[in-house]
PDB file of N, CA and C in Angstrom:
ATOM      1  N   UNK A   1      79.346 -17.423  30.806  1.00  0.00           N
ATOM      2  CA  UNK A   1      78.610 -16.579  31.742  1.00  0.00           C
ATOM      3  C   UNK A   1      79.561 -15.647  32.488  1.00  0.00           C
ATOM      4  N   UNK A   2      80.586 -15.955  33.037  1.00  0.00           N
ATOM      5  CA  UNK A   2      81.497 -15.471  33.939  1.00  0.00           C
ATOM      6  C   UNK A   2      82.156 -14.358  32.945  1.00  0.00           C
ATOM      7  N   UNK A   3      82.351 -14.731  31.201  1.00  0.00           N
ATOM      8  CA  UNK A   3      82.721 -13.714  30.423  1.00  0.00           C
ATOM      9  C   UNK A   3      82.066 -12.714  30.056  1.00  0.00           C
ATOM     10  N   UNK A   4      80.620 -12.819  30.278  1.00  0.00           N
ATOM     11  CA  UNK A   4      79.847 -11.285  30.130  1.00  0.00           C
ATOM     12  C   UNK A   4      79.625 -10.690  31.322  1.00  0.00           C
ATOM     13  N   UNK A   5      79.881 -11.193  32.443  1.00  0.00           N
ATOM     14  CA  UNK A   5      79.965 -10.733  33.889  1.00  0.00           C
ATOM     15  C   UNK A   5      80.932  -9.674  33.888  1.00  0.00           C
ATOM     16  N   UNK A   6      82.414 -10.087  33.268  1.00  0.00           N
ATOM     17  CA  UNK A   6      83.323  -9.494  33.386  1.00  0.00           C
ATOM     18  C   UNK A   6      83.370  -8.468  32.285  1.00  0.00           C
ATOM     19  N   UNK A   7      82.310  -8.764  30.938  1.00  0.00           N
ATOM     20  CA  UNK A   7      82.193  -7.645  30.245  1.00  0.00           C
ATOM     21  C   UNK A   7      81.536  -6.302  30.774  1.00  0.00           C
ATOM     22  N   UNK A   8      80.220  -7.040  31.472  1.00  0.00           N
ATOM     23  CA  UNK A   8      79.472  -5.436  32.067  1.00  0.00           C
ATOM     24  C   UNK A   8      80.046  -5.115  32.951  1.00  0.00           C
ATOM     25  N   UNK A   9      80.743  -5.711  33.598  1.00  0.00           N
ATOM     26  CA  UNK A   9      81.244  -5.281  34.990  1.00  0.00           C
ATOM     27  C   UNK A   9      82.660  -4.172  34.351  1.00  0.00           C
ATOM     28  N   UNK A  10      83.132  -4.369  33.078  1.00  0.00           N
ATOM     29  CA  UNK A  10      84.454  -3.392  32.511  1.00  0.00           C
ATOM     30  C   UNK A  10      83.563  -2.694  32.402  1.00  0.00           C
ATOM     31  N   UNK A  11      82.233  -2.443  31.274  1.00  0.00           N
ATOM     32  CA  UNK A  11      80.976  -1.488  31.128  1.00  0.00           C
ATOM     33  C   UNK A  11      81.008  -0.512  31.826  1.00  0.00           C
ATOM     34  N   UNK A  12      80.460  -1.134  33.365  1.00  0.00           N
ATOM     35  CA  UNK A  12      79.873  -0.389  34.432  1.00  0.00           C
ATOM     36  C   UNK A  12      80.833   1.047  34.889  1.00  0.00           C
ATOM     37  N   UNK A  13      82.703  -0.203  34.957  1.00  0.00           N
ATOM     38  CA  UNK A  13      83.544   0.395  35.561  1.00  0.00           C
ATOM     39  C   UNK A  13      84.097   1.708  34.591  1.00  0.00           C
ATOM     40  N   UNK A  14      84.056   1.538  32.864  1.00  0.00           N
ATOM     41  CA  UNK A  14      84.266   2.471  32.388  1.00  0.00           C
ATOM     42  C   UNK A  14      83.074   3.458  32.180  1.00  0.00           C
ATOM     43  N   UNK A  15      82.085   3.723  32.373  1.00  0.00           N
ATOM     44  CA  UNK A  15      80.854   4.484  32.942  1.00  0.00           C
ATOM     45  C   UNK A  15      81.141   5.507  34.102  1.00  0.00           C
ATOM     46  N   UNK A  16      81.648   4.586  35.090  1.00  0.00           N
ATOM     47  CA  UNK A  16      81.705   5.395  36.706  1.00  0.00           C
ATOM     48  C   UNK A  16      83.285   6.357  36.455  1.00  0.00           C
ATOM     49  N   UNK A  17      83.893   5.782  35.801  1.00  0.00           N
ATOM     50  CA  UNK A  17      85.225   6.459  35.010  1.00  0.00           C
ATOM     51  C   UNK A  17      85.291   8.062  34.465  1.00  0.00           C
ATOM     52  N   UNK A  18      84.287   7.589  33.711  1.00  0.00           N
ATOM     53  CA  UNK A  18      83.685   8.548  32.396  1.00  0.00           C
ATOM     54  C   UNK A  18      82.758   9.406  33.891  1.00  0.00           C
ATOM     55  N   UNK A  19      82.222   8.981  34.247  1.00  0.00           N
ATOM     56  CA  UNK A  19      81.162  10.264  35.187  1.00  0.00           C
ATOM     57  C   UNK A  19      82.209  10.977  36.187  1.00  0.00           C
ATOM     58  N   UNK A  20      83.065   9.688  36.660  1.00  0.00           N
ATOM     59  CA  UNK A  20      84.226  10.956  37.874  1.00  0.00           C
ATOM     60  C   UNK A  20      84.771  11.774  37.022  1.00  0.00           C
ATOM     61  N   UNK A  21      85.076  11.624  35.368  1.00  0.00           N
ATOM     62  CA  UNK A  21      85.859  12.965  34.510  1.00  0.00           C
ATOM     63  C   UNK A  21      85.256  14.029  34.335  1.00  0.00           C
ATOM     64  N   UNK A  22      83.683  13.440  34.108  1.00  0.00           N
ATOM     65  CA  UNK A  22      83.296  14.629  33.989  1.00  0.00           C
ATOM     66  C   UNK A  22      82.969  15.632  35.218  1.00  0.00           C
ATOM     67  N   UNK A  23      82.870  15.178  36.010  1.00  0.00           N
ATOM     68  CA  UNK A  23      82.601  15.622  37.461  1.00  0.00           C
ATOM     69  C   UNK A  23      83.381  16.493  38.063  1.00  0.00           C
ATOM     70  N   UNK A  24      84.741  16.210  37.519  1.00  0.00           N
ATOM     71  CA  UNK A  24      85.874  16.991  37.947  1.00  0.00           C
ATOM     72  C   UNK A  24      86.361  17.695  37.115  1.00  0.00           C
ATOM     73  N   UNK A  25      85.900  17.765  35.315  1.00  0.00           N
ATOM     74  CA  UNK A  25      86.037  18.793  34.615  1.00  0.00           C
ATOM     75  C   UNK A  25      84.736  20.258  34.861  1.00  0.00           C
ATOM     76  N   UNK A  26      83.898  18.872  35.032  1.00  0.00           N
ATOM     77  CA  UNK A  26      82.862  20.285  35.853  1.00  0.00           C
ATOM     78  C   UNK A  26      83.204  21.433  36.986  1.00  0.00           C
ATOM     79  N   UNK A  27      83.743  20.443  37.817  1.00  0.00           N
ATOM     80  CA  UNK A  27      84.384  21.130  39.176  1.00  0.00           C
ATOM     81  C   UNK A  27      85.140  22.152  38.716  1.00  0.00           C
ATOM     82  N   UNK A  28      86.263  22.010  37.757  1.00  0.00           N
ATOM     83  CA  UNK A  28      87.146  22.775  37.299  1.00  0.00           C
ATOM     84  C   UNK A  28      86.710  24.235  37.127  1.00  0.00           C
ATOM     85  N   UNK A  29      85.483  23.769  35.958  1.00  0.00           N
ATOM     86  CA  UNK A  29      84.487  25.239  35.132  1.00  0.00           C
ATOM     87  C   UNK A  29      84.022  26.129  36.152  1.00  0.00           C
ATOM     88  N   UNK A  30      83.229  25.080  36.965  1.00  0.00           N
ATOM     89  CA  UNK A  30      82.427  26.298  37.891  1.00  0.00           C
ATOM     90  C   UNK A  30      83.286  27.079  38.528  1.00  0.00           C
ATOM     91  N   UNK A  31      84.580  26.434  39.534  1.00  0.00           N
ATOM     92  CA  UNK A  31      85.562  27.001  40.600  1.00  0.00           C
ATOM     93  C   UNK A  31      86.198  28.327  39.542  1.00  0.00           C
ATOM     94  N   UNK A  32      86.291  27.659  38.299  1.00  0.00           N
ATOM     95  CA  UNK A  32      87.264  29.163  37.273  1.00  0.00           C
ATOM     96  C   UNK A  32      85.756  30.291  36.713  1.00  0.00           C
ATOM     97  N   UNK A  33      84.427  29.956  37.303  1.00  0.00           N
ATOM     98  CA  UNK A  33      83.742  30.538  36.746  1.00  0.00           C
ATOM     99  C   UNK A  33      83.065  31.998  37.896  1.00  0.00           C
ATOM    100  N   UNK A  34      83.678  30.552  39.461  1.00  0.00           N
ATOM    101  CA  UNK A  34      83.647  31.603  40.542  1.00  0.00           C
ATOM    102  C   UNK A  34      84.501  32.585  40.657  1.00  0.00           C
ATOM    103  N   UNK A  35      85.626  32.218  40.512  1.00  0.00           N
ATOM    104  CA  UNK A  35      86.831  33.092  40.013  1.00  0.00           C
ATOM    105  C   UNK A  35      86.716  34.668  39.503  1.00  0.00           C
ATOM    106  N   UNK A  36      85.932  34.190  38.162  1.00  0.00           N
ATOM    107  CA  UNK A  36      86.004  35.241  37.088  1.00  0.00           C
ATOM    108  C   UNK A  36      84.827  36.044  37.646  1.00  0.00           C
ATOM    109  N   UNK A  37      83.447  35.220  38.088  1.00  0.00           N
ATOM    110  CA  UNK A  37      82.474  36.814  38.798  1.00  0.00           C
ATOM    111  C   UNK A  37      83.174  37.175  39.882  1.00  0.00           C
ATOM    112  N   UNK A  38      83.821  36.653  40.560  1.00  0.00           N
ATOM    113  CA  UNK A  38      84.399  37.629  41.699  1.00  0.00           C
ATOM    114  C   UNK A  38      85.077  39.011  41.383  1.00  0.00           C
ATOM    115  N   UNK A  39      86.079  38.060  40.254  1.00  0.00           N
ATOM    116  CA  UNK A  39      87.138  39.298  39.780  1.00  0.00           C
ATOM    117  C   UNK A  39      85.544  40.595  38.872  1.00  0.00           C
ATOM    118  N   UNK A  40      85.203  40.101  38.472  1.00  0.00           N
ATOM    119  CA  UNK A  40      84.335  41.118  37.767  1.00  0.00           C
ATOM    120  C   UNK A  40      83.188  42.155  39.300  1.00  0.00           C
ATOM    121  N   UNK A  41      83.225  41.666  40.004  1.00  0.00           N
ATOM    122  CA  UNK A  41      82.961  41.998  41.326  1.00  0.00           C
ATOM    123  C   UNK A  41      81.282  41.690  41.680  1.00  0.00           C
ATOM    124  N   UNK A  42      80.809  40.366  41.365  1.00  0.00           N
ATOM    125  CA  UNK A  42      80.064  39.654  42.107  1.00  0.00           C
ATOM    126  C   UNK A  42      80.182  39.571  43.498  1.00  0.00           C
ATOM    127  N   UNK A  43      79.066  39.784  43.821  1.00  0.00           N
ATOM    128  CA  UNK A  43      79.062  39.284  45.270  1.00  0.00           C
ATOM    129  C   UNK A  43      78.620  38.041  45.762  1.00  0.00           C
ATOM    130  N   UNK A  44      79.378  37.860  47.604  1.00  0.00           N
ATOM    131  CA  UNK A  44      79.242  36.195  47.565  1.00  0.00           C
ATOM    132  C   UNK A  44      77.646  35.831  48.192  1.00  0.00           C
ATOM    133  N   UNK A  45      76.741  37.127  48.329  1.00  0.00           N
ATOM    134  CA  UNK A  45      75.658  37.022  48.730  1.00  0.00           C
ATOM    135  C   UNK A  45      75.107  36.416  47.240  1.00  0.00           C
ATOM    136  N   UNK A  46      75.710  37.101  45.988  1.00  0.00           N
ATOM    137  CA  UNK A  46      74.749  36.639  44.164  1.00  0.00           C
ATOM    138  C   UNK A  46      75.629  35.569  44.677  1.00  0.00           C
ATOM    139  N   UNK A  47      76.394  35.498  44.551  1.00  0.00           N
ATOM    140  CA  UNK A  47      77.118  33.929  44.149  1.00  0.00           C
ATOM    141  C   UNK A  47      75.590  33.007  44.683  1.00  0.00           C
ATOM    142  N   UNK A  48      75.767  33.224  46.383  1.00  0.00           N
ATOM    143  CA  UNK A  48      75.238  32.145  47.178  1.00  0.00           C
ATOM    144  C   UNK A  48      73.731  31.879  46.736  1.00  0.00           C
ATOM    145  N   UNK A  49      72.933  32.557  46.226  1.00  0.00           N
ATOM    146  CA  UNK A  49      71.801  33.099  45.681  1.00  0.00           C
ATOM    147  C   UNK A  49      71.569  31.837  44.547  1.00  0.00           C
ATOM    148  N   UNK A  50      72.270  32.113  44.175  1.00  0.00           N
ATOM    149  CA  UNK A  50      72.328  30.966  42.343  1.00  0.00           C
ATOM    150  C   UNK A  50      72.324  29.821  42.787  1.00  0.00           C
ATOM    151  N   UNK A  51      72.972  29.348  43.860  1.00  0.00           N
ATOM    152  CA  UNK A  51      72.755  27.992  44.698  1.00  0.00           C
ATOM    153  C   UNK A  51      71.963  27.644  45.772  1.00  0.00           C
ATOM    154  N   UNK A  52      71.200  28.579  46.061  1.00  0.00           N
ATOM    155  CA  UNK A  52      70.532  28.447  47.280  1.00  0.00           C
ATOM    156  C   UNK A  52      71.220  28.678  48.756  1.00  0.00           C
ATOM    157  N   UNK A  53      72.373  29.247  48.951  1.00  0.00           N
ATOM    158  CA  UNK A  53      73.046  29.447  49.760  1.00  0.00           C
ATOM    159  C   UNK A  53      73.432  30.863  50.455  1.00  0.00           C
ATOM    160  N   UNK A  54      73.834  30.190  51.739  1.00  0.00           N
ATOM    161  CA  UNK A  54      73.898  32.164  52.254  1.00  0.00           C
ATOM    162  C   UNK A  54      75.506  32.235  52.053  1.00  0.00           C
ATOM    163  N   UNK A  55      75.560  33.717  52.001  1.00  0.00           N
ATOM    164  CA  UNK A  55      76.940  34.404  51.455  1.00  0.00           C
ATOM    165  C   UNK A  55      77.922  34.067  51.901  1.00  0.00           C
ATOM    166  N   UNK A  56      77.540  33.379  53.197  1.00  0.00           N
ATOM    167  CA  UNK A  56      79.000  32.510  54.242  1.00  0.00           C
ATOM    168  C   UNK A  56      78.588  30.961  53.301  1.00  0.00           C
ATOM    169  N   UNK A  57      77.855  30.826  53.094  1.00  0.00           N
ATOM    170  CA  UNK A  57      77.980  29.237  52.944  1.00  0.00           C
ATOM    171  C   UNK A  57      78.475  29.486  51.453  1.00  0.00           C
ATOM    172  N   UNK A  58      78.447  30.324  50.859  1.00  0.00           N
ATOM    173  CA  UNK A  58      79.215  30.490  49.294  1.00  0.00           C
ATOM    174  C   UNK A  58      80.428  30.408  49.584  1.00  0.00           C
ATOM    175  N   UNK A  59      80.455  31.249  50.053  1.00  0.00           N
ATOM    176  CA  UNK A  59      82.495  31.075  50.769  1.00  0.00           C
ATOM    177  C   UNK A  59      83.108  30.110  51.076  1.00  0.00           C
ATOM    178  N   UNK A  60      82.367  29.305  52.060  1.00  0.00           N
ATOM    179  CA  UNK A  60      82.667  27.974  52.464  1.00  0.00           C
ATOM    180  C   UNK A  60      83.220  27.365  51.519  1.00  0.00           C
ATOM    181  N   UNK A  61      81.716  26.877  50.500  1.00  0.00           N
ATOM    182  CA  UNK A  61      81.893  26.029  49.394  1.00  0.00           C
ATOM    183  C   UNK A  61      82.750  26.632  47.979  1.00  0.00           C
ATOM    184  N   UNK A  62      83.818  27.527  47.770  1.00  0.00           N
ATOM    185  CA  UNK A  62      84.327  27.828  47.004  1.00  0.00           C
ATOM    186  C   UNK A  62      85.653  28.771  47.140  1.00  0.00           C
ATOM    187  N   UNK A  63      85.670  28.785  48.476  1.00  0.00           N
ATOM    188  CA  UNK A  63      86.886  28.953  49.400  1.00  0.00           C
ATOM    189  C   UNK A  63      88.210  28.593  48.383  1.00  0.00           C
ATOM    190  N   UNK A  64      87.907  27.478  48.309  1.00  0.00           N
ATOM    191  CA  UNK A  64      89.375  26.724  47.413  1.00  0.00           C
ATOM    192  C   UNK A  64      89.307  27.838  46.194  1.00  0.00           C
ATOM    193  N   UNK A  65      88.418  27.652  45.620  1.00  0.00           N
ATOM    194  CA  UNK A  65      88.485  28.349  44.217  1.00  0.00           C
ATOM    195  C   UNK A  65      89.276  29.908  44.531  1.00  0.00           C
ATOM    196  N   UNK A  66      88.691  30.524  45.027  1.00  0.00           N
ATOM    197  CA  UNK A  66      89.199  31.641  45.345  1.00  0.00           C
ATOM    198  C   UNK A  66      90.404  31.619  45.527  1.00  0.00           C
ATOM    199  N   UNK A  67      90.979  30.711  46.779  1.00  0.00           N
ATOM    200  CA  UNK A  67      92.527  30.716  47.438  1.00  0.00           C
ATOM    201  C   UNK A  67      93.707  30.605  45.881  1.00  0.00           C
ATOM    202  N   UNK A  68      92.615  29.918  45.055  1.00  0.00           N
ATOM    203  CA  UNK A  68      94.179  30.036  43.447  1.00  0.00           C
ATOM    204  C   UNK A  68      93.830  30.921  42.590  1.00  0.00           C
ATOM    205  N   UNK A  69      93.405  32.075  43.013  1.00  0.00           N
ATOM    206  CA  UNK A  69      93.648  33.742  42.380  1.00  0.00           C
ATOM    207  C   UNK A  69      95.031  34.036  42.215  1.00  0.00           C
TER     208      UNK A  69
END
């Protein structure tokens, strides 16, 4: 019993593994995707738009992305 405990429980842990990679390869795409409409000269009012957000709160949330231009 205690050995399939410790099987799902490796399961679970390589699952939550696998979702933080992708999570942060995601992160990666979008931040290099904010990047590239900026440089093409998007604005952060469209940016904020696509997310439901106002043009300051785009900024906010992608601030970083921008700062490694």
């Amino acid at each position: 019993m205690a050995e399939k405990q410790a099987d799902t429980r490796a399961a679970a842990l390589a699952a939550l593994d696998a979702a933080r990679q992708a999570r942060e390869a995601a992160d990666l795409a979008e931040h290099a995707a904010v990047r590239e409409a900026r440089r093409a000269g998007a604005s952060w009012s469209r940016i904020g738009e696509l997310y439901g957000l106002t043009k300051q709160g785009a900024q906010q949330r992608f601030k970083r992305a921008t700062d490694a231009q």
